[in-house]
Protein backbone atom coordinates (compact mmCIF):
# COMPACT_ATOMS: atom_id res chain seq x y z
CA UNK A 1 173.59 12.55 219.17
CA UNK A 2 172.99 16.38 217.79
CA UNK A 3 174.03 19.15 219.75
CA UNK A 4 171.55 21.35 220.78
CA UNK A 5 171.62 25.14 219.29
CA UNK A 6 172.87 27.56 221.24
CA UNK A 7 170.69 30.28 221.55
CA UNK A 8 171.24 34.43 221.39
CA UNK A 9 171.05 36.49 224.47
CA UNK A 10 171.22 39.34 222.70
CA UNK A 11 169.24 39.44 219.68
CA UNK A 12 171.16 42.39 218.36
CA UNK A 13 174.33 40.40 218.27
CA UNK A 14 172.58 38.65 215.16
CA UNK A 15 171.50 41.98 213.54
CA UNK A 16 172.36 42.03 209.60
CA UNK A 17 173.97 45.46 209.79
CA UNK A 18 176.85 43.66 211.93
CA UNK A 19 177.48 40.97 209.22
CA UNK A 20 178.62 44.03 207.07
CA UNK A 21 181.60 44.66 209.82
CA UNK A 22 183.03 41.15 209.57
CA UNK A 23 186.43 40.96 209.03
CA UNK A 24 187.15 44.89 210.08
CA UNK A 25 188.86 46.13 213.11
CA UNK A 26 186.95 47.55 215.70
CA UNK A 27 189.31 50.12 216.92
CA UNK A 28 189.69 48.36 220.08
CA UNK A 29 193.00 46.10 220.97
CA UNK A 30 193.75 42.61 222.62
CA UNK A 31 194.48 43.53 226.08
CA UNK A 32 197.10 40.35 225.64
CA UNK A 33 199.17 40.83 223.01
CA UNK A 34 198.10 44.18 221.54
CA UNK A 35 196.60 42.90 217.96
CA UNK A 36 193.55 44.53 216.66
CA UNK A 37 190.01 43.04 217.62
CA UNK A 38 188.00 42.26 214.44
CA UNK A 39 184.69 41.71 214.18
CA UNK A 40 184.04 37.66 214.16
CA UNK A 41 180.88 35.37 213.52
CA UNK A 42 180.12 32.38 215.46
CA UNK A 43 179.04 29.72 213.17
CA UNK A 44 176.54 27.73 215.42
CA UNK A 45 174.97 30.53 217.05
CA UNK A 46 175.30 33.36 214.32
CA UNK A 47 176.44 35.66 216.69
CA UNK A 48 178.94 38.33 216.29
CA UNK A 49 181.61 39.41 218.75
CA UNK A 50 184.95 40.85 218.69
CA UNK A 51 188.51 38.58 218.44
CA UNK A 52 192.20 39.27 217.65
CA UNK A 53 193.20 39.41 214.54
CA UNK A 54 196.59 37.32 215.27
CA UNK A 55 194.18 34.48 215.54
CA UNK A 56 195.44 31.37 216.31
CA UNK A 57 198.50 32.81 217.73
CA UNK A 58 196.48 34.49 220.01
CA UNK A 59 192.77 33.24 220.62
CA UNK A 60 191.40 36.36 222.76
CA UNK A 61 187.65 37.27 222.34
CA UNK A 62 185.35 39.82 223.66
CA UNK A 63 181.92 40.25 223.09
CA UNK A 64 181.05 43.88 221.60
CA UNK A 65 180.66 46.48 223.76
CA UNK A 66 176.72 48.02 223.89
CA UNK A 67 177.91 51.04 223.34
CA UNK A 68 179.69 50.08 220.17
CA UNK A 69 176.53 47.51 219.85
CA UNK A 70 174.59 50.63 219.85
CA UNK A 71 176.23 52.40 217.64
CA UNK A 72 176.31 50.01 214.85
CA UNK A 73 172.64 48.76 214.84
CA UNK A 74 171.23 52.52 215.58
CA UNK A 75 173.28 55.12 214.39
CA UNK A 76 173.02 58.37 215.36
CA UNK A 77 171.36 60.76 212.66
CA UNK A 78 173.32 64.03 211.35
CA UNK A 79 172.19 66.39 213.70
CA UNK A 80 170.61 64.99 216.58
């Protein structure tokens, strides 16, 4: 029996300019064991979301902030 696809929620969280930040901390820590939170892909979906880097010691996830969402997908232009 398949599986049915999960779906996006956020249709940001599938942007291409996230797929460049794979793999690099966000600046933000594991609030249980202090590790860095990287930036992370789900496979089925294709979404991106943040999870600690001492993965699988420590299997902590988050999904991105909209701020830091925000930030990524529309950055802000020198001078404005």
């Amino acid at each position: 029996m398949n599986s049915p696809k999960t779906k996006s929620t956020n249709p940001l969280l599938t942007h291409p300019k996230l797929l460049a930040f794979l793999g690099l901390a966000s600046g933000l820590h594991c609030y249980r064991c202090g590790g860095r939170m990287i930036y992370r892909k789900n496979n089925r979906s294709g979404e991106v979301f943040l999870g600690c880097d001492k993965y699988p010691e420590c299997r902590t996830t988050r999904p991105i902030p909209e701020s830091l969402l925000m930030e990524i997908v529309y950055p802000k232009l020198p001078g404005f």
